[in-house]
Each structure stands twice: as C-alpha cells, then as structure tokens.
C-alpha atoms as a PDB file:
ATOM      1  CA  UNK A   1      59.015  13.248 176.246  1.00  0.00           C
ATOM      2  CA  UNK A   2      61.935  13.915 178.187  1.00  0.00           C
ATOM      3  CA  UNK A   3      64.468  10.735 178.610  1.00  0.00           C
ATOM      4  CA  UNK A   4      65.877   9.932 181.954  1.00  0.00           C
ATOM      5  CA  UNK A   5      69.602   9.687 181.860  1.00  0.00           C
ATOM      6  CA  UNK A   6      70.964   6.456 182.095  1.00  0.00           C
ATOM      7  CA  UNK A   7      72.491   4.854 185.259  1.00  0.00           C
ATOM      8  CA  UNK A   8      76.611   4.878 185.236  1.00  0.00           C
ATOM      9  CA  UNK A   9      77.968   1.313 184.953  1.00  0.00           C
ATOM     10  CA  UNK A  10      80.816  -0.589 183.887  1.00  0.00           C
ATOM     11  CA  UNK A  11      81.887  -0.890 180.438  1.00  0.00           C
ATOM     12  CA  UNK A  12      80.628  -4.283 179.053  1.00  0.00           C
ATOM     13  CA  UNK A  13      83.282  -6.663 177.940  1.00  0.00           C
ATOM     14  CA  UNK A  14      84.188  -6.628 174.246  1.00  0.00           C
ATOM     15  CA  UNK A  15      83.857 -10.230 172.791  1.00  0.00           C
ATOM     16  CA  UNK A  16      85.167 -10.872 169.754  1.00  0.00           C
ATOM     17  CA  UNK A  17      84.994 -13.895 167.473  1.00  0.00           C
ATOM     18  CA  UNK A  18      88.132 -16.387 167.119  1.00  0.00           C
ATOM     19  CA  UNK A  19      88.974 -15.359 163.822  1.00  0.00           C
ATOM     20  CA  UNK A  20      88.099 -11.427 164.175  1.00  0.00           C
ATOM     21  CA  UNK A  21      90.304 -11.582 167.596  1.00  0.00           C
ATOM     22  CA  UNK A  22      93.181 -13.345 165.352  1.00  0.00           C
ATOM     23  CA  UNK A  23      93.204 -10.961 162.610  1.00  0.00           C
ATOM     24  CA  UNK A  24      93.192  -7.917 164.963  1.00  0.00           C
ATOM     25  CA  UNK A  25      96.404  -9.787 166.993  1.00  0.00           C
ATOM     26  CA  UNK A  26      97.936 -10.318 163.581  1.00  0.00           C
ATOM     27  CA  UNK A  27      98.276  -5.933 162.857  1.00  0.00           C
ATOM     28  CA  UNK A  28     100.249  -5.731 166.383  1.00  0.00           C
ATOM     29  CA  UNK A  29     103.408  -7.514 164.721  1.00  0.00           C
ATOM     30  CA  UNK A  30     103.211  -5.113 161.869  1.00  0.00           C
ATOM     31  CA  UNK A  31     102.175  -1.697 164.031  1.00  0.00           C
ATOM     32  CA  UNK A  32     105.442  -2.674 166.335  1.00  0.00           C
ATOM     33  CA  UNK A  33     107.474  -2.724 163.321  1.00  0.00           C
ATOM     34  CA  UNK A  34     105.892   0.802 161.984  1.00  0.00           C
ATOM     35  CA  UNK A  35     105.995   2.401 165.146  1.00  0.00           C
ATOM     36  CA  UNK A  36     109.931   1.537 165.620  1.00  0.00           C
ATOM     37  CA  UNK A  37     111.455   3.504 168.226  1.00  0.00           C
ATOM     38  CA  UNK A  38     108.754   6.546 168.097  1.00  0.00           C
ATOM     39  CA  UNK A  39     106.348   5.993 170.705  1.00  0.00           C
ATOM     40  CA  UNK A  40     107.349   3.448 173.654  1.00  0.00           C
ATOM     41  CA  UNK A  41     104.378   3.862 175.411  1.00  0.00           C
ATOM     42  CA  UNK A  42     102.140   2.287 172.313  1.00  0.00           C
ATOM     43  CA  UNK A  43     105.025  -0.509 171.989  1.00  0.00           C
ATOM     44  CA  UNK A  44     105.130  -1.101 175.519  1.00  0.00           C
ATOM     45  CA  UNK A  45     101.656  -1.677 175.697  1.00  0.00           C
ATOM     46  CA  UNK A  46     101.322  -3.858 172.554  1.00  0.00           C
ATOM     47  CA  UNK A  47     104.079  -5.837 173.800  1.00  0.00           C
ATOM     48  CA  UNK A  48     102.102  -6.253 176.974  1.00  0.00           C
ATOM     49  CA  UNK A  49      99.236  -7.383 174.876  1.00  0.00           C
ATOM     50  CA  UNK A  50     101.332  -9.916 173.329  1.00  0.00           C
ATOM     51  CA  UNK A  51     102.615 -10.807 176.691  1.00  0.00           C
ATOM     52  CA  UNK A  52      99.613 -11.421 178.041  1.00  0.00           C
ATOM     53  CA  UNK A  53      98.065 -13.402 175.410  1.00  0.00           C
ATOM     54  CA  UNK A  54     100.856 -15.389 175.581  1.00  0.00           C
ATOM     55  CA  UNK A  55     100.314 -16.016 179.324  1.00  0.00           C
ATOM     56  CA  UNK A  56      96.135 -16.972 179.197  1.00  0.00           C
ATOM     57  CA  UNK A  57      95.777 -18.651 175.613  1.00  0.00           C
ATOM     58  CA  UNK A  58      98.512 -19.660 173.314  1.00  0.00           C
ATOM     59  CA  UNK A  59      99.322 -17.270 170.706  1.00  0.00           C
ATOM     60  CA  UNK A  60      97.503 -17.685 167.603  1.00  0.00           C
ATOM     61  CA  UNK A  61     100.214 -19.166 164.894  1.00  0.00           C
ATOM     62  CA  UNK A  62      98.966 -16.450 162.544  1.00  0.00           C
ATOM     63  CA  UNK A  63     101.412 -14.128 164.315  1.00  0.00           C
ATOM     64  CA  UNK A  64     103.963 -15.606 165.141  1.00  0.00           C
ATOM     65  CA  UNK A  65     105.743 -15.153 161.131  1.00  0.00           C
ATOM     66  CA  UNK A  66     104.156 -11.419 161.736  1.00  0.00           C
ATOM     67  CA  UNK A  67     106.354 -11.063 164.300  1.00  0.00           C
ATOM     68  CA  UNK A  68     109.844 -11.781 162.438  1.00  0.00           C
ATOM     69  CA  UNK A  69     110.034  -8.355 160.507  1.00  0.00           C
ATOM     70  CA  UNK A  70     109.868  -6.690 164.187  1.00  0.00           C
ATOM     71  CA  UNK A  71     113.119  -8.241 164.871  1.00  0.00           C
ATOM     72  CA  UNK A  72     114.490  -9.089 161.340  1.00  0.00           C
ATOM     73  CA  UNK A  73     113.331  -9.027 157.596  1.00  0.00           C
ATOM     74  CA  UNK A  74     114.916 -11.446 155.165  1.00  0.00           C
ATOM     75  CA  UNK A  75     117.295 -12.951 158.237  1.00  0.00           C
ATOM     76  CA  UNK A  76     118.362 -15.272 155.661  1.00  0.00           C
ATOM     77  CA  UNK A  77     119.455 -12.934 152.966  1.00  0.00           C
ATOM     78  CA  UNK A  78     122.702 -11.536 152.341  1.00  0.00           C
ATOM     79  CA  UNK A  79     121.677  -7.948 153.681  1.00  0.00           C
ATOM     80  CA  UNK A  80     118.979  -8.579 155.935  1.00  0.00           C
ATOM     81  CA  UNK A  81     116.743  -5.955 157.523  1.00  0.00           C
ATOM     82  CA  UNK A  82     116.752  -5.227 160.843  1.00  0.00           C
ATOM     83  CA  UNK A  83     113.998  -4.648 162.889  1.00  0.00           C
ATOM     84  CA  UNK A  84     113.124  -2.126 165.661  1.00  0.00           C
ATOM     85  CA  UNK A  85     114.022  -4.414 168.059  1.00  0.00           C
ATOM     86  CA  UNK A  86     117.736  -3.694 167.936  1.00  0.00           C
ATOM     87  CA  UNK A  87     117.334   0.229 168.670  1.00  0.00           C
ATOM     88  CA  UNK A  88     114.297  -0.088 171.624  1.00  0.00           C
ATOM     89  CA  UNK A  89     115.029   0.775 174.808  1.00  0.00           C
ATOM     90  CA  UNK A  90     116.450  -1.935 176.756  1.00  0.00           C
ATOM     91  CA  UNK A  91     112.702  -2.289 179.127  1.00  0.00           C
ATOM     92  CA  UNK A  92     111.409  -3.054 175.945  1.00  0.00           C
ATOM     93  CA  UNK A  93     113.357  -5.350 174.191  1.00  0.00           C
ATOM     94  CA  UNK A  94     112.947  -7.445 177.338  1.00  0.00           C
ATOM     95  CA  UNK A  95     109.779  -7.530 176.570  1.00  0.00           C
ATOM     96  CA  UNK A  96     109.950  -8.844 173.145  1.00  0.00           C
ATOM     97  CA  UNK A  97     112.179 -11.116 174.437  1.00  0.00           C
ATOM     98  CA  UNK A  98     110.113 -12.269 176.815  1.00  0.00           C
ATOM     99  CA  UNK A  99     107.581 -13.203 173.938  1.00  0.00           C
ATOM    100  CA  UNK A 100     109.740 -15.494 172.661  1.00  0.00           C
ATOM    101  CA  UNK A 101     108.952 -17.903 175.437  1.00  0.00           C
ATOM    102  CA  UNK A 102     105.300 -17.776 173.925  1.00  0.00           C
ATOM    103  CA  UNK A 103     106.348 -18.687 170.551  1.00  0.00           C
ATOM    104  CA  UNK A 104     107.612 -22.315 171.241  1.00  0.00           C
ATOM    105  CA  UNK A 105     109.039 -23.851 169.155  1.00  0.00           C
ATOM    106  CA  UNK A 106     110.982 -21.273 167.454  1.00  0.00           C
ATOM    107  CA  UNK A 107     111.466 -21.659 163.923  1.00  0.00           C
ATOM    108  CA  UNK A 108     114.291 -21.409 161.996  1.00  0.00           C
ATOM    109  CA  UNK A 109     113.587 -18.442 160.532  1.00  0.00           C
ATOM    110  CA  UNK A 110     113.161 -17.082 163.932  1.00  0.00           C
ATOM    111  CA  UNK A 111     116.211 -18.106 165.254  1.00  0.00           C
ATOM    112  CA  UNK A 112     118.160 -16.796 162.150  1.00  0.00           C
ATOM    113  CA  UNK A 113     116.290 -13.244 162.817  1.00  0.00           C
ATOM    114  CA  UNK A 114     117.721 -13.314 166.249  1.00  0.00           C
ATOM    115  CA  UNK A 115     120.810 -14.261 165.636  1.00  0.00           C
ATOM    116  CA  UNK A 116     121.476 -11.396 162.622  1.00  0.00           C
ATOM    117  CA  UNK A 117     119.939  -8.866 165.836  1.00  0.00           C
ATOM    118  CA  UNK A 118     122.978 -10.594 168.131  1.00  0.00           C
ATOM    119  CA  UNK A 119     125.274 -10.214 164.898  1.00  0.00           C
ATOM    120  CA  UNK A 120     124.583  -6.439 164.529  1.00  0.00           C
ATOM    121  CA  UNK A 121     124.520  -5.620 167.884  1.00  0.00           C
ATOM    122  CA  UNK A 122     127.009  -7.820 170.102  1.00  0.00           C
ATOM    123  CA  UNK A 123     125.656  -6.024 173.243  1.00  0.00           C
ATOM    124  CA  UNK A 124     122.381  -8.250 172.847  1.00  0.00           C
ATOM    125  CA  UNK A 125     123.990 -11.448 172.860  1.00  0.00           C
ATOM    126  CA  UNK A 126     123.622 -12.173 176.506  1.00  0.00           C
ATOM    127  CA  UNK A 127     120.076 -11.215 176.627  1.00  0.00           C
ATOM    128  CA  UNK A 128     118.841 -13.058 173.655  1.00  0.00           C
ATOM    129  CA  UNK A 129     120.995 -16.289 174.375  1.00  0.00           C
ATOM    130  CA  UNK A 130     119.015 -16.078 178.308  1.00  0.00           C
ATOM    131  CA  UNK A 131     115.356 -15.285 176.306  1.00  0.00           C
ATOM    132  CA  UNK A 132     115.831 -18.158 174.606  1.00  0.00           C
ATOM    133  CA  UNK A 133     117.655 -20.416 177.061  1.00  0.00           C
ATOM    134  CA  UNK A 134     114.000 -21.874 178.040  1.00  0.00           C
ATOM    135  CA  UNK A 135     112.811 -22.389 174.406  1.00  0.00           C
ATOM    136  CA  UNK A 136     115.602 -24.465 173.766  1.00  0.00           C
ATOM    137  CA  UNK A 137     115.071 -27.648 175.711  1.00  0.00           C
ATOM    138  CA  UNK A 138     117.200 -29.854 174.621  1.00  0.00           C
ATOM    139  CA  UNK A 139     116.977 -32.573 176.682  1.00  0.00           C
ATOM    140  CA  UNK A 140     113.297 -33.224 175.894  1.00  0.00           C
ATOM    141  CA  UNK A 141     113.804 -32.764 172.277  1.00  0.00           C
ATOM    142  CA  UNK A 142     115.872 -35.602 172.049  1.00  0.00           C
ATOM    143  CA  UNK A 143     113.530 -37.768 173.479  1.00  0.00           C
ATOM    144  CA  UNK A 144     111.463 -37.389 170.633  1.00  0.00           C
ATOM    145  CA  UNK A 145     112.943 -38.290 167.352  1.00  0.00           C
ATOM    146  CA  UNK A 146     110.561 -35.637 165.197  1.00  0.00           C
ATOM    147  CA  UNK A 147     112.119 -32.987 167.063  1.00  0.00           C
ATOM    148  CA  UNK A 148     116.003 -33.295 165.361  1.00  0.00           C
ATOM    149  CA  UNK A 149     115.545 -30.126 163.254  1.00  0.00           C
ATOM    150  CA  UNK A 150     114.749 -27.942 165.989  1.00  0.00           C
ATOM    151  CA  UNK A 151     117.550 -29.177 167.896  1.00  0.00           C
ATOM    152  CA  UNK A 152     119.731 -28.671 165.256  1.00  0.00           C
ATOM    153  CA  UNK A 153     118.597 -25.264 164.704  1.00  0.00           C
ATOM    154  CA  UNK A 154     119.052 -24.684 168.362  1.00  0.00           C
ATOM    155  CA  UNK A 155     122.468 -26.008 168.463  1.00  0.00           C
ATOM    156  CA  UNK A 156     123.513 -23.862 165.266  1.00  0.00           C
ATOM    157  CA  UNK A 157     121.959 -20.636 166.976  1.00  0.00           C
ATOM    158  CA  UNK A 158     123.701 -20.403 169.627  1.00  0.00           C
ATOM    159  CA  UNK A 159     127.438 -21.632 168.115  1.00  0.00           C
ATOM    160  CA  UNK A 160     126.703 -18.788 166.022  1.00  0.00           C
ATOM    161  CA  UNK A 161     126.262 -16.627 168.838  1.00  0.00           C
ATOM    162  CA  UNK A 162     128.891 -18.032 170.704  1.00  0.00           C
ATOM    163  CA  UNK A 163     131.305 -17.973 167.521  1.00  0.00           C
ATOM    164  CA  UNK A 164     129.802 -13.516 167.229  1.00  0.00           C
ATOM    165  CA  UNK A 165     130.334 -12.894 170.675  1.00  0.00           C
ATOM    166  CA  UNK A 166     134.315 -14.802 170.649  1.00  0.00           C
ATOM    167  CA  UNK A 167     135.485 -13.119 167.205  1.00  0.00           C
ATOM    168  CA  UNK A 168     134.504  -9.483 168.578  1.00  0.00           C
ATOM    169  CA  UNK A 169     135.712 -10.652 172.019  1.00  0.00           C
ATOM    170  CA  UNK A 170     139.410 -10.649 170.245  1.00  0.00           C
ATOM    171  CA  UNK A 171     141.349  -7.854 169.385  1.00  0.00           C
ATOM    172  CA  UNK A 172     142.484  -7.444 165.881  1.00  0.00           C
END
C-alpha cells in the first residue's frame, strides 16, 4: 500500500520541561566561553537567546554563576582569567552587557569579574560602568536595610573603575 505524502505545515513548538529547559540554558554560558572569539554568528545568537530569555521570563539562577567564566575566571585571584568577553567584537560585547541588566542583583563575584575586564582593558570602562548604571540602584537599595552589601559592592565597583580609568588617565 502506497502512503500518501503528508500535508506541509508548520513546525510544532518544542516544549520542554522547567528543569530540561534550565539545564540546556545552563551549556550557553559555557559554549560562549569555548567558542571565544571564533564564530560571532553562534555567539551572537546565543547572546540573543540569553537576551531574550531575559526579556519574557527571568533568567534561571542556575546560569547566572555559568556566566562569570565568559567574562572572568577566578576575578578574585591574584591572576585571574579573562574571559572572551574582553576580545569580542564591540556589537557583541554590547550584548553581553546588555545581559547584565537580566542578572539583577549582581553579585559580588560578578562585579569583581567586570571590573578585572575594565582593569585589563581600560577602553571598556565606559561601556561597562553605563551596562551596569541600571543594576545599580542605589537609591532603592537604601531603602531596604538587607540590601547594604550590594550597595557596598556597588559603591566599591565603580571607585575601582573610577580609581582604573584616573591612574591610566595620568601620564607617568
């Protein structure tokens, strides 16, 4: 018996469970980081991903640490690792940067991985101190007396970038 082709139609939507869904979002983080400055298009569309996660549904927390090695391993030790972030294209490092608005409240660990990217590379100061400018809302966190360490954190980032961006401002 002879089967009749089937009628064209649209692809069906893939639905995937909570936890599968956060599992596969939790690889992007690490692919970004492997793919470094190799293939744009992939980390322009991953980023996108990201992005628009971000924008419909808040990001699940499981990648927000997976996203720290993209812009800096071990921020915190004496010779950190940096990321791919610091040798992208400029396109797509406003992109990352434009995840960070999804990843509120940044962490300290976050903050000290952007501030060792503004540290090596001066150049990025001004566009991580304005992706960040939102995240940092001061004047709400002091309402509420829980939120002191991020403050704080805040407040030490960007002296430190301030401090960077002064010392290499002035000739030796």
């Amino acid at each position: 018996a002879r089967i009749p082709p089937e009628e064209p139609t649209a692809p069906k939507a893939l639905s995937l469970s909570p936890q599968l869904s956060q599992r596969w979002l939790k690889t992007l983080p690490k692919l970004l980081w492997q793919l470094g400055n190799t293939d744009r298009d992939l980390s322009q569309a991953m980023l996108r991903l990201l992005l628009a996660m971000g924008r419909v549904s808040e990001i699940p927390s499981a990648v927000r640490p997976a996203l720290l090695p993209f812009f800096c391993a071990r921020p915190d030790a004496d010779k950190p690792i940096l990321g791919p972030f610091v040798s992208l294209p400029v396109e797509l490092r406003a992109a990352a940067l434009h995840l960070i608005h999804f990843l509120r409240p940044l962490d300290s660990s976050m903050l000290a991985a952007l501030a060792r990217c503004a540290t090596h590379s001066p150049a990025l100061i001004p566009e991580i101190l304005l992706a960040i400018e939102s995240t940092l809302d001061f004047a709400s966190a002091r309402a509420h007396a829980s939120a002191s360490a991020p403050v704080a954190d805040g407040l030490s980032f960007v002296l430190t970038l301030l401090v960077v961006a002064d010392m290499r401002a002035v000739p030796p």
